[in-house]
PDB file of N, CA and C in Angstrom:
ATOM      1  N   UNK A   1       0.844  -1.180   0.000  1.00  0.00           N
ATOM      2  CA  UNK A   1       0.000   0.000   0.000  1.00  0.00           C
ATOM      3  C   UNK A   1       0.892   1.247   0.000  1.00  0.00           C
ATOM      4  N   UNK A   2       0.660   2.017  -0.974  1.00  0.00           N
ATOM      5  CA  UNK A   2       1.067   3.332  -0.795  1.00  0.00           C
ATOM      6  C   UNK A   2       0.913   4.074   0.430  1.00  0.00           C
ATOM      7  N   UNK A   3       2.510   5.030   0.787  1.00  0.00           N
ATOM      8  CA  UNK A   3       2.841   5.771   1.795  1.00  0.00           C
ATOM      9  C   UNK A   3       1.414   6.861   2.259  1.00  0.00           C
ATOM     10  N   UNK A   4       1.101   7.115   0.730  1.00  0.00           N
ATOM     11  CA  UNK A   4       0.282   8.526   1.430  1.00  0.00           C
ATOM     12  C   UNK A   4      -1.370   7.670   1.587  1.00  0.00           C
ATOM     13  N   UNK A   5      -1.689   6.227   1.202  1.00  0.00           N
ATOM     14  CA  UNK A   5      -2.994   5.928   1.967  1.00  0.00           C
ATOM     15  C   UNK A   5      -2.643   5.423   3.004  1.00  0.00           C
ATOM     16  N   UNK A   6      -1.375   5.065   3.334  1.00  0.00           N
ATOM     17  CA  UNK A   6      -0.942   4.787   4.665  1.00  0.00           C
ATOM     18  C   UNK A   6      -1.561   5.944   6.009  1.00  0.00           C
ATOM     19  N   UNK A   7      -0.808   6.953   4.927  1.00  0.00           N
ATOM     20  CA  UNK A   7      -0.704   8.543   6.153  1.00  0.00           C
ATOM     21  C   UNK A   7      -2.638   8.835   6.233  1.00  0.00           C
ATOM     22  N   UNK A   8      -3.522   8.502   5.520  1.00  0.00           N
ATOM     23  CA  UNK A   8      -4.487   9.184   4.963  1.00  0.00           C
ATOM     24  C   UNK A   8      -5.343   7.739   6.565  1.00  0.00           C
ATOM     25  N   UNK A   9      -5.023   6.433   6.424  1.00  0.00           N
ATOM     26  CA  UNK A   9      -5.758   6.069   7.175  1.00  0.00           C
ATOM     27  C   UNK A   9      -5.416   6.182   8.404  1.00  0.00           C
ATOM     28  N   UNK A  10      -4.160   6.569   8.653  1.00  0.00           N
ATOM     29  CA  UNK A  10      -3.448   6.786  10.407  1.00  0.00           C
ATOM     30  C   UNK A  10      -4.806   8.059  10.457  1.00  0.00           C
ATOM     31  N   UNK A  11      -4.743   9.623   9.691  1.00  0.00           N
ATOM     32  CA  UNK A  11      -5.555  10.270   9.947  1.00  0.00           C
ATOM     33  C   UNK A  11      -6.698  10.170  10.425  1.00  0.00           C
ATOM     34  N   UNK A  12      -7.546   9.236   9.594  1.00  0.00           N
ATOM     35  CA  UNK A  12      -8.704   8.104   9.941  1.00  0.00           C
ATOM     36  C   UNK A  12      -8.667   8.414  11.388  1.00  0.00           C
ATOM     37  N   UNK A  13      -7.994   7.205  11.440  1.00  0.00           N
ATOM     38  CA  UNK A  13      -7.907   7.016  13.051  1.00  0.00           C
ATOM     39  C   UNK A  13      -7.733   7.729  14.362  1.00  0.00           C
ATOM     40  N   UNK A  14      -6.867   8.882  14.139  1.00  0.00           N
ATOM     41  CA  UNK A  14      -6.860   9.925  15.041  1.00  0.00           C
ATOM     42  C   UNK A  14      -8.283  10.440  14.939  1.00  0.00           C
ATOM     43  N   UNK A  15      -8.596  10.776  14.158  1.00  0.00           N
ATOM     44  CA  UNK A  15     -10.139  11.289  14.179  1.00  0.00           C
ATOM     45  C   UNK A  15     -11.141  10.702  14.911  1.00  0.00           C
ATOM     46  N   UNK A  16     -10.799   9.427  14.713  1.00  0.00           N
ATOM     47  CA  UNK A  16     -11.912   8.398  15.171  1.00  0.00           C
ATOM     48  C   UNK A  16     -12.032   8.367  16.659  1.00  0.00           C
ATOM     49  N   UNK A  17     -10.626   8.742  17.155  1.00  0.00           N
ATOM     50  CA  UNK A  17     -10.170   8.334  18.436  1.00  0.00           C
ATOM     51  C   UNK A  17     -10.812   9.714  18.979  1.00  0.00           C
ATOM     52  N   UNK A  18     -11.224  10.470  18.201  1.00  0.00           N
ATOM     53  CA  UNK A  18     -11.547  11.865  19.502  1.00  0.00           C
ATOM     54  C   UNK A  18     -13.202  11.957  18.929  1.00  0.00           C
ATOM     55  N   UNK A  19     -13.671  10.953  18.911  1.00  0.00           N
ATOM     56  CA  UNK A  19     -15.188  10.627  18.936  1.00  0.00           C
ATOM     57  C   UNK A  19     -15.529  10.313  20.203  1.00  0.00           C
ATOM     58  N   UNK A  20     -16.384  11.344  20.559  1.00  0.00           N
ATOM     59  CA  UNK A  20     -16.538  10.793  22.201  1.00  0.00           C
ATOM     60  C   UNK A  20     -17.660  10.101  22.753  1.00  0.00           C
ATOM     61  N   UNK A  21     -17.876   9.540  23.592  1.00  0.00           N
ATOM     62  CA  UNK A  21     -18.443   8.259  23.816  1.00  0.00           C
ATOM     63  C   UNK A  21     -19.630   8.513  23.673  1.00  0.00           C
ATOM     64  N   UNK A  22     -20.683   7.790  23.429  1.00  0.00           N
ATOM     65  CA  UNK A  22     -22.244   7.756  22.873  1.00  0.00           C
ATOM     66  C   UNK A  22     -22.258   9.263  22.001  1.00  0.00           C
ATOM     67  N   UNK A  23     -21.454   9.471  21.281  1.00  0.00           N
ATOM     68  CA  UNK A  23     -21.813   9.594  20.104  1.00  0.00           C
ATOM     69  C   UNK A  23     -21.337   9.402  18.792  1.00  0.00           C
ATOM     70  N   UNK A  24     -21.942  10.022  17.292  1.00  0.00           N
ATOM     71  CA  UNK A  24     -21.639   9.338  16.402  1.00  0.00           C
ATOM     72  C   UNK A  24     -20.470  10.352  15.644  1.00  0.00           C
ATOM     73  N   UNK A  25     -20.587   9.999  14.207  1.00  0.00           N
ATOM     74  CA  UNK A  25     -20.175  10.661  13.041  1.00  0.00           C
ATOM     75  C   UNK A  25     -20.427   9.949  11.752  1.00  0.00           C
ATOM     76  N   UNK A  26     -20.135  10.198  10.540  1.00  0.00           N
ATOM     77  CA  UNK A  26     -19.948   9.903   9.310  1.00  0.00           C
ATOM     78  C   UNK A  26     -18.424   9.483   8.544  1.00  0.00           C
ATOM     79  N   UNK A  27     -18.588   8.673   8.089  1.00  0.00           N
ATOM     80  CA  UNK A  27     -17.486   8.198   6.967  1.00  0.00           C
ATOM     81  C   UNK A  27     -17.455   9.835   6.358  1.00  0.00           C
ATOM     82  N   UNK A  28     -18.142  10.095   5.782  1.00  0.00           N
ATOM     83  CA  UNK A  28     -18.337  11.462   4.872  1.00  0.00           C
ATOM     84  C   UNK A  28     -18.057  12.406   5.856  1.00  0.00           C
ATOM     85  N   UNK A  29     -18.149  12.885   7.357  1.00  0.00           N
ATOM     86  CA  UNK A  29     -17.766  14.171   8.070  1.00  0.00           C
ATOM     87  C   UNK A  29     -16.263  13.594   8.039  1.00  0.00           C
ATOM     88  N   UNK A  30     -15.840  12.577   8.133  1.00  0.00           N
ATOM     89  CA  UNK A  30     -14.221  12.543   8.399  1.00  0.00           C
ATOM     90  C   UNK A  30     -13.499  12.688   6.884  1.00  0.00           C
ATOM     91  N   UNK A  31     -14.322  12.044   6.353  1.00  0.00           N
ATOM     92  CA  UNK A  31     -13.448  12.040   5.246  1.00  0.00           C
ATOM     93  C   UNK A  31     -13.785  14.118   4.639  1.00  0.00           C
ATOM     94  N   UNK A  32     -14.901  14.826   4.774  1.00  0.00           N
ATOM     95  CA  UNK A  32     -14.483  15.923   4.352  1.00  0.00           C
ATOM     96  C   UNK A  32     -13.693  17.289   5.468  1.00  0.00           C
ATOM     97  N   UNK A  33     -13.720  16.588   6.765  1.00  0.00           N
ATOM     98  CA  UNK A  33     -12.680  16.700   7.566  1.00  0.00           C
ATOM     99  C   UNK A  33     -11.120  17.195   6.881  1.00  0.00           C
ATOM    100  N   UNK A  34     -10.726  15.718   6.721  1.00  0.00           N
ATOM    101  CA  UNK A  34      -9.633  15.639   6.177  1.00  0.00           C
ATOM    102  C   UNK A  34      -9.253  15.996   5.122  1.00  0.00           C
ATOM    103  N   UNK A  35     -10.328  16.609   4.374  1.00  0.00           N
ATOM    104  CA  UNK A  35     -10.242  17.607   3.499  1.00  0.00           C
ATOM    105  C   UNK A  35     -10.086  16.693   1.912  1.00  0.00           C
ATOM    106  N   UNK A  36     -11.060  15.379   2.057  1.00  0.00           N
ATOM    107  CA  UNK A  36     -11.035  14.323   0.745  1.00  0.00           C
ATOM    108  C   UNK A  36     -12.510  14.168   0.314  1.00  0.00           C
ATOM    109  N   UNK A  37     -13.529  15.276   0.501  1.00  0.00           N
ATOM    110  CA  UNK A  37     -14.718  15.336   0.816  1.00  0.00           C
ATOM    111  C   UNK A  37     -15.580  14.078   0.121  1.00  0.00           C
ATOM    112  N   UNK A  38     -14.848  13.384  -1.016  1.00  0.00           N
ATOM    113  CA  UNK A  38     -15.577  12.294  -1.700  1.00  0.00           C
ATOM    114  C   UNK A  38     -14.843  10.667  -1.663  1.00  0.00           C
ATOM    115  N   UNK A  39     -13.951  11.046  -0.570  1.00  0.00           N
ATOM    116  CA  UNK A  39     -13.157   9.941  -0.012  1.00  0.00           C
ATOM    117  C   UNK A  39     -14.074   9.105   1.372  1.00  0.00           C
ATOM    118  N   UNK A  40     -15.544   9.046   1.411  1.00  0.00           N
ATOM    119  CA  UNK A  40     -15.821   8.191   2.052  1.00  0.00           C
ATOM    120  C   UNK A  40     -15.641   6.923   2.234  1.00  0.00           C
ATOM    121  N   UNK A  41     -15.850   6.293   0.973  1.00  0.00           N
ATOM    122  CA  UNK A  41     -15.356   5.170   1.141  1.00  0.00           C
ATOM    123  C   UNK A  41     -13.998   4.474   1.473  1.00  0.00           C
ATOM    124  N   UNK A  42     -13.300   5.387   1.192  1.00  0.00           N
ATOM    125  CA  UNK A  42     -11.958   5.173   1.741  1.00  0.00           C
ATOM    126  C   UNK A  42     -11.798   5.152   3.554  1.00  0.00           C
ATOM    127  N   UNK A  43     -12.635   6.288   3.658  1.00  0.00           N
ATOM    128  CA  UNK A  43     -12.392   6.131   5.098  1.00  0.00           C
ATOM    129  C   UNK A  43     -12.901   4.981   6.176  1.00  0.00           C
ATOM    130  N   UNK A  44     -13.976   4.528   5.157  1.00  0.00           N
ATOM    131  CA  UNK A  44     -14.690   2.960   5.663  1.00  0.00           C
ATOM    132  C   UNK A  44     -13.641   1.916   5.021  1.00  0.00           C
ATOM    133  N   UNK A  45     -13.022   2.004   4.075  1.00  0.00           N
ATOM    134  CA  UNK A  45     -11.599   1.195   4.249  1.00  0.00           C
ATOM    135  C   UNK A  45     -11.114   0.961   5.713  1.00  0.00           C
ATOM    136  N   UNK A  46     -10.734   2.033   5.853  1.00  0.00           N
ATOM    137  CA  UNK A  46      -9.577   2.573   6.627  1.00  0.00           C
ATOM    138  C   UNK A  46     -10.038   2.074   7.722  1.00  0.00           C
ATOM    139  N   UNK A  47     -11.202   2.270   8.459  1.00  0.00           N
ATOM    140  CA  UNK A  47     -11.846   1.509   9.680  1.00  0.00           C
ATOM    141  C   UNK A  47     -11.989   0.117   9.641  1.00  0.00           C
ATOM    142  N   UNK A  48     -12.296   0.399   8.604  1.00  0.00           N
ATOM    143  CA  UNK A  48     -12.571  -1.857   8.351  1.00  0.00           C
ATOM    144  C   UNK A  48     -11.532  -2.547   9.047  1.00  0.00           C
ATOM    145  N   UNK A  49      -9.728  -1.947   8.869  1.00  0.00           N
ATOM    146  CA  UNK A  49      -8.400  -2.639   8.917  1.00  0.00           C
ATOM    147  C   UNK A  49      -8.284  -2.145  10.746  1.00  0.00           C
ATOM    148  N   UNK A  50      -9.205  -1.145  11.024  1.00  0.00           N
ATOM    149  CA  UNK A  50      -8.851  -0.907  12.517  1.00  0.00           C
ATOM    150  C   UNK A  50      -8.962  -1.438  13.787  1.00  0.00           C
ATOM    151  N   UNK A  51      -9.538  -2.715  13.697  1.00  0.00           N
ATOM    152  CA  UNK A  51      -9.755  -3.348  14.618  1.00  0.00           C
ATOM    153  C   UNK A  51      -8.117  -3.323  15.711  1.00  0.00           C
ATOM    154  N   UNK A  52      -7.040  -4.113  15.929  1.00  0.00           N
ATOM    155  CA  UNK A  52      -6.113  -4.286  16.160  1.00  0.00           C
ATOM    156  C   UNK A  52      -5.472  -2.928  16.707  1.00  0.00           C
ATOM    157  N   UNK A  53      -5.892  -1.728  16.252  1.00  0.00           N
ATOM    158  CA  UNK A  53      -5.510  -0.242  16.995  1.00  0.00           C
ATOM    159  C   UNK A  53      -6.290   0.375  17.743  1.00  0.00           C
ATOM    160  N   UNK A  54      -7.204  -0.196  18.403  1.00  0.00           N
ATOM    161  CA  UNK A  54      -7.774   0.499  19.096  1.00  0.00           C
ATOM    162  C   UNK A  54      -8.971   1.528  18.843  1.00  0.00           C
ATOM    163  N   UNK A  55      -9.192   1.573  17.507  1.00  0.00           N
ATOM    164  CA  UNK A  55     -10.108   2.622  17.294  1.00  0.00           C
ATOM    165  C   UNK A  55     -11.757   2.341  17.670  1.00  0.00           C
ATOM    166  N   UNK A  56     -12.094   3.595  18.014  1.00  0.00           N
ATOM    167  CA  UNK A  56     -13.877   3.084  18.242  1.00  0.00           C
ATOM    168  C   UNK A  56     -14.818   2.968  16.781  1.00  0.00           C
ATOM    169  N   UNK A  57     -14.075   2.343  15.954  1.00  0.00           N
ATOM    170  CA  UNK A  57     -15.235   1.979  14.303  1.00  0.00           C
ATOM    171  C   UNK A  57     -16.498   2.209  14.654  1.00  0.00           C
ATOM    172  N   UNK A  58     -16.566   1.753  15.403  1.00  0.00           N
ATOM    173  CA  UNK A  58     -18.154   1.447  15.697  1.00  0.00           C
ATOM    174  C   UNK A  58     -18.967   2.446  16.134  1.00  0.00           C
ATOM    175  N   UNK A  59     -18.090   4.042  16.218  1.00  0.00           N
ATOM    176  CA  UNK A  59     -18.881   4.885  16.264  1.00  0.00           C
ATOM    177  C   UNK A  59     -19.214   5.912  15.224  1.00  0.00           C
ATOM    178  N   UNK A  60     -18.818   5.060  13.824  1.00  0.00           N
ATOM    179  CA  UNK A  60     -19.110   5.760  12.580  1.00  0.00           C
ATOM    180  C   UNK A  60     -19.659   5.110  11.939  1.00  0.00           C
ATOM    181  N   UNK A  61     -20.910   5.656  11.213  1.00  0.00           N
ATOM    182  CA  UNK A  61     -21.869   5.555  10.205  1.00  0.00           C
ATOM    183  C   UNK A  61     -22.344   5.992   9.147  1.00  0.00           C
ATOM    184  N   UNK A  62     -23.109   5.485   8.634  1.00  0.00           N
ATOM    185  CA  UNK A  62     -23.242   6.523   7.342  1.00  0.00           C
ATOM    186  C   UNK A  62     -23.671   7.710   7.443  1.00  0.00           C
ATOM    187  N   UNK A  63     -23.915   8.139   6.227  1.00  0.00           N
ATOM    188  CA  UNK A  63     -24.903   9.657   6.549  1.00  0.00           C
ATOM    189  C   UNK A  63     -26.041   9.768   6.948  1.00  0.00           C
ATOM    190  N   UNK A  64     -27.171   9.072   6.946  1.00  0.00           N
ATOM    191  CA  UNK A  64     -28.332   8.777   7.528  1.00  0.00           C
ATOM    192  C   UNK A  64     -28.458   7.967   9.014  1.00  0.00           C
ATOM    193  N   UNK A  65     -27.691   7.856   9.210  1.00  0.00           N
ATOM    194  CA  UNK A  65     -26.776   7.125  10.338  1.00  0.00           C
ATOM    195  C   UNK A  65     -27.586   5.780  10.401  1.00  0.00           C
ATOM    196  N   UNK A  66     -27.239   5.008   9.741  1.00  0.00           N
ATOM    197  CA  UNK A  66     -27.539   3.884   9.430  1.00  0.00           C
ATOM    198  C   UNK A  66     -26.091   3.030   9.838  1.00  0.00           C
ATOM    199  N   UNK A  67     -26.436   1.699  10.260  1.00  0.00           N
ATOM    200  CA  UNK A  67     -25.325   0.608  10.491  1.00  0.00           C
ATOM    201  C   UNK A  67     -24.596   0.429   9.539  1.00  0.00           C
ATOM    202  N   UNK A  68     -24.119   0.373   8.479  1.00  0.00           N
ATOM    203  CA  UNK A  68     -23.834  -0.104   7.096  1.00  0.00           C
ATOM    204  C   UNK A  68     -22.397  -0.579   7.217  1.00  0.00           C
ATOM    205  N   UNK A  69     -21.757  -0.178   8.590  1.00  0.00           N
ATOM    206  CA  UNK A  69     -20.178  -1.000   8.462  1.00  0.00           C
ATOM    207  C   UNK A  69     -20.405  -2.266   9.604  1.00  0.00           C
ATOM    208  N   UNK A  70     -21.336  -2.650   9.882  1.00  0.00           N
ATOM    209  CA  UNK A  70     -21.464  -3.677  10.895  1.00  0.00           C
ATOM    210  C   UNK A  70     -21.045  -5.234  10.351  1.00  0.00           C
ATOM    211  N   UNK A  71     -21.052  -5.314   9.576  1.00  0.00           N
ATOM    212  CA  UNK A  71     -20.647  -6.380   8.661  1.00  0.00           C
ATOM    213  C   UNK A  71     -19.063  -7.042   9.094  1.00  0.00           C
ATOM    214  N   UNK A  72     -18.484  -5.859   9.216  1.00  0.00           N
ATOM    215  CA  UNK A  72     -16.929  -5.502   9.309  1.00  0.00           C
ATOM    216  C   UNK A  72     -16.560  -6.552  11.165  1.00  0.00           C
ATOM    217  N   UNK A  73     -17.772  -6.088  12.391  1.00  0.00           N
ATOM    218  CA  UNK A  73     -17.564  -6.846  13.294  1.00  0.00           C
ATOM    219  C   UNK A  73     -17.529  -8.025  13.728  1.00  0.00           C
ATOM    220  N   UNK A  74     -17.289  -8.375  14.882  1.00  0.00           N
ATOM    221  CA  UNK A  74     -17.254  -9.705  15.096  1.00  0.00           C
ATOM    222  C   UNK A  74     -18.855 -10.065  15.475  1.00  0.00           C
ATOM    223  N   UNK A  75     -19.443 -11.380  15.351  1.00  0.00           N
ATOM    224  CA  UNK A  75     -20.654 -11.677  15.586  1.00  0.00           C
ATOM    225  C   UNK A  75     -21.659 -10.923  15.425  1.00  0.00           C
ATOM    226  N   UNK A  76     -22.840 -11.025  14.876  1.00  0.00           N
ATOM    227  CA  UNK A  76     -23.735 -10.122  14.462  1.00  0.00           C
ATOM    228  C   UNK A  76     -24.315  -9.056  14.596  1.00  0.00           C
ATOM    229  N   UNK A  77     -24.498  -8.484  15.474  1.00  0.00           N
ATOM    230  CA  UNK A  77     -24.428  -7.319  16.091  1.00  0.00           C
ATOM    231  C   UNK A  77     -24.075  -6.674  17.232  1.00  0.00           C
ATOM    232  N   UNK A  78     -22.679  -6.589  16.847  1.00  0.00           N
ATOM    233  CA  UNK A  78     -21.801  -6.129  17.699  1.00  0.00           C
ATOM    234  C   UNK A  78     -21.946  -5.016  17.669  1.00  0.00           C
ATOM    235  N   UNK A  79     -21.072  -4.319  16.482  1.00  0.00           N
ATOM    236  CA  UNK A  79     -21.980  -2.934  16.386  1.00  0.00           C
ATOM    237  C   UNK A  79     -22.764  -2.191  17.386  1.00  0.00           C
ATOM    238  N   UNK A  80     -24.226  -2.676  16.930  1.00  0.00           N
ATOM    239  CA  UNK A  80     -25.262  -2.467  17.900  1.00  0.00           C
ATOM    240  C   UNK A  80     -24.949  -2.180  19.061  1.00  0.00           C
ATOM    241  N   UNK A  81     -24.457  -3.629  19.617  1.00  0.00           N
ATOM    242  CA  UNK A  81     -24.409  -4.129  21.080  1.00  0.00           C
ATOM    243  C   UNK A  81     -23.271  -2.689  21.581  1.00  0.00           C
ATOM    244  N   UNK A  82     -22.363  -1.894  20.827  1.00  0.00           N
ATOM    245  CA  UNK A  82     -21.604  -1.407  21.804  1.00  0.00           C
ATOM    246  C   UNK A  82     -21.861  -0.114  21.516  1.00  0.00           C
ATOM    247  N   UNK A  83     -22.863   0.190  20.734  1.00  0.00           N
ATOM    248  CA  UNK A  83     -23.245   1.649  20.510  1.00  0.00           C
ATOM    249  C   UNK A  83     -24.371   1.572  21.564  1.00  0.00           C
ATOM    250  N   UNK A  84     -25.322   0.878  21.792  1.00  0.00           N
ATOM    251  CA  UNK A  84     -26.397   0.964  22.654  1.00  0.00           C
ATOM    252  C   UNK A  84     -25.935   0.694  24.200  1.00  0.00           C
ATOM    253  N   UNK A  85     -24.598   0.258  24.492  1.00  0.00           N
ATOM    254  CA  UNK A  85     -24.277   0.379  25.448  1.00  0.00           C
ATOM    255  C   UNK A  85     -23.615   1.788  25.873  1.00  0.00           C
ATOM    256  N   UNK A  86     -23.148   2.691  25.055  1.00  0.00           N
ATOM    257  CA  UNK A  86     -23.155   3.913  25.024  1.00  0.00           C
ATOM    258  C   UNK A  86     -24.166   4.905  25.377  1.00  0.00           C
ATOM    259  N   UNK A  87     -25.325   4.518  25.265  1.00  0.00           N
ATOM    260  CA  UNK A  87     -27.151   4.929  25.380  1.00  0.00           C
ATOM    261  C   UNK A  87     -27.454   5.121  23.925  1.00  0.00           C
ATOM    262  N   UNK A  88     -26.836   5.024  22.780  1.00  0.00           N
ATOM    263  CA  UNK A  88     -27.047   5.365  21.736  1.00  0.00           C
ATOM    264  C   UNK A  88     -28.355   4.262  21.215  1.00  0.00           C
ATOM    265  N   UNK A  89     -29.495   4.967  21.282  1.00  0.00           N
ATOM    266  CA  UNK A  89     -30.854   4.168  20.538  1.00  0.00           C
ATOM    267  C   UNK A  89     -30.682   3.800  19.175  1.00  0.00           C
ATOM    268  N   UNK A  90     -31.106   2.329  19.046  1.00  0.00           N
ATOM    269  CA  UNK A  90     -30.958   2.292  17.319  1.00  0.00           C
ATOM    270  C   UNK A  90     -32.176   1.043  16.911  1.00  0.00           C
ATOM    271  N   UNK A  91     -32.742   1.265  16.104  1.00  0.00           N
ATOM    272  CA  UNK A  91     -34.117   0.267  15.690  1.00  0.00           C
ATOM    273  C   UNK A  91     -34.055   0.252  14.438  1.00  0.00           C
ATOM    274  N   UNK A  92     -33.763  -1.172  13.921  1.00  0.00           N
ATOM    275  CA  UNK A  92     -33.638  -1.807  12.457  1.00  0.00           C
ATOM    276  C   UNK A  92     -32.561  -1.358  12.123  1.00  0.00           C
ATOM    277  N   UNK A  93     -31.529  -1.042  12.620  1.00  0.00           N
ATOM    278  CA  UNK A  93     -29.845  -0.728  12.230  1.00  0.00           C
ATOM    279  C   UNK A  93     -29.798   0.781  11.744  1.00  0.00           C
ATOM    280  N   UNK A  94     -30.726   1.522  12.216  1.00  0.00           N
ATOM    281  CA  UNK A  94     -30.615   3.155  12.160  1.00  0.00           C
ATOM    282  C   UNK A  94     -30.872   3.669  13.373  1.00  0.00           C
ATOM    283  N   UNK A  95     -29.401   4.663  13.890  1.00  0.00           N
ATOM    284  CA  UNK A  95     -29.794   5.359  14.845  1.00  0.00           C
ATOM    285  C   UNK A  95     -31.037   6.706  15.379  1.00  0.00           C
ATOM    286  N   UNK A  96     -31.608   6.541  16.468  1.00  0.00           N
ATOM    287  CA  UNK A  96     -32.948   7.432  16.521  1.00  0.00           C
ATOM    288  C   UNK A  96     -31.658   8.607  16.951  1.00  0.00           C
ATOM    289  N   UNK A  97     -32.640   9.872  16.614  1.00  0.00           N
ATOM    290  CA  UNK A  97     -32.193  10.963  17.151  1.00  0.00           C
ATOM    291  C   UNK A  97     -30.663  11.009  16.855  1.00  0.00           C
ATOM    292  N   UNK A  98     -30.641  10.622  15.652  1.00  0.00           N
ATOM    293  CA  UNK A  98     -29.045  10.717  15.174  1.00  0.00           C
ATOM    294  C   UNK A  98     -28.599  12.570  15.099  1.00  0.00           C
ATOM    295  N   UNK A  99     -28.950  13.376  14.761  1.00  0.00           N
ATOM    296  CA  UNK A  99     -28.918  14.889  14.432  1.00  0.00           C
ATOM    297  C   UNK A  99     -28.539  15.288  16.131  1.00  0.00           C
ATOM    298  N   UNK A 100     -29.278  14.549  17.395  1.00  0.00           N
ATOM    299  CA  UNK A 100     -28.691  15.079  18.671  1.00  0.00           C
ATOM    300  C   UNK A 100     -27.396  14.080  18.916  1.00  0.00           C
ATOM    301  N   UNK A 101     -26.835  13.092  18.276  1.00  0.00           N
ATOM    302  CA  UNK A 101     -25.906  12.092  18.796  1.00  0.00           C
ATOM    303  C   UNK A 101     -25.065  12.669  17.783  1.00  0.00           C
ATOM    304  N   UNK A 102     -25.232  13.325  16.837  1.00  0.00           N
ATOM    305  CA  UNK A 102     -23.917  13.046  15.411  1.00  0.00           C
ATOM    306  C   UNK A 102     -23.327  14.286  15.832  1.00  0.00           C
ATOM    307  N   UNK A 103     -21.870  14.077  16.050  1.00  0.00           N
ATOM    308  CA  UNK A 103     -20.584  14.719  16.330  1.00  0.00           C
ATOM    309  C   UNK A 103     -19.983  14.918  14.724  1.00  0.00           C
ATOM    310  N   UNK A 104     -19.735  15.936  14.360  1.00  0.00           N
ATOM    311  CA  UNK A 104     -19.252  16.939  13.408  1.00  0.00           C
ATOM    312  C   UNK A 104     -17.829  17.099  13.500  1.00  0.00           C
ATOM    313  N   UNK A 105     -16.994  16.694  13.237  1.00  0.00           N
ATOM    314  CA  UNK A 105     -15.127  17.021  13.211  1.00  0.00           C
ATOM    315  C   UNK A 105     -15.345  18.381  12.804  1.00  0.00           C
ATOM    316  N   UNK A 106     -16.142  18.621  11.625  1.00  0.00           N
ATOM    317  CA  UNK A 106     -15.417  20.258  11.206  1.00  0.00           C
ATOM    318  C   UNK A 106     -15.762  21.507  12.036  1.00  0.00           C
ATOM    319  N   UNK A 107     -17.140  21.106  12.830  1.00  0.00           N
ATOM    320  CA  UNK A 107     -17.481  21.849  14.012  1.00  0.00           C
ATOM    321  C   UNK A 107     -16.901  22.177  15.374  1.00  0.00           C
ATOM    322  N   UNK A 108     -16.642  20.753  15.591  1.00  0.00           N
ATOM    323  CA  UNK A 108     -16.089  20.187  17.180  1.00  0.00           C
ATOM    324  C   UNK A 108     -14.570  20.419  17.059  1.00  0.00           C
ATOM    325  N   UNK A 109     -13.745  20.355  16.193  1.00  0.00           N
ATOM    326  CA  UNK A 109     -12.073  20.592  16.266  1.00  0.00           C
ATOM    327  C   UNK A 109     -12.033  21.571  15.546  1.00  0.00           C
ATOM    328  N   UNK A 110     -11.105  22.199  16.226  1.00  0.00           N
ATOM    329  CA  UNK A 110     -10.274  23.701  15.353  1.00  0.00           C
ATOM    330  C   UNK A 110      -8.927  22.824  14.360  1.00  0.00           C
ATOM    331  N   UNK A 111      -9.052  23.312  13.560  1.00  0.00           N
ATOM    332  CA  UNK A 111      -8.250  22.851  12.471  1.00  0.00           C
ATOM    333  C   UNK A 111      -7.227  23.933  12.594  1.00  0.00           C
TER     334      UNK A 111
END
């Protein structure tokens, strides 16, 4: 793998890591964060491989804040299981009241 998707998913991850507990974000707020605004999917790469570092994956979702990287965990809804242990409500793999839970990088950090 190339150096600079190397550097691009470490970024990922710092980001991920200052998601704070019961709440969310987007593949799409990090990735236009980081200033790759159509690099979502990359950034759901980038989480997929994060298990082993520590990152909280599991507190990013899509834009509708829907489950859509749960696939990626161990046993079936794991996911779930550790977002709702957060208090984070979720019914049929979409979070309720996602707009009061969804944490914004470009809002919440000074760049």
């Amino acid at each position: 793998m190339q150096t600079k998707t190397l550097n691009f998913f470490e970024k990922v991850y710092d980001i991920a890591k200052l998601i704070p507990y019961g709440r969310v974000t987007s593949y799409g707020a990090i990735a236009t964060y980081l200033g790759a605004a159509r690099s979502a999917r990359m950034v759901g790469y980038a989480l997929n491989g994060s298990v082993a570092k520590n990152v909280p994956a599991h507190r990013v979702v899509n834009r509708k804040g829907l489950l859509t990287g749960k696939q990626h965990f161990e046993g079936t809804n794991l996911m779930q299981q550790l977002l709702e242990s957060e208090g984070v409500i979720i019914i049929d793999n979409l979070i309720q009241n996602f707009e009061t839970v969804f944490w914004n990088p470009l809002k919440e950090l000074q760049q």
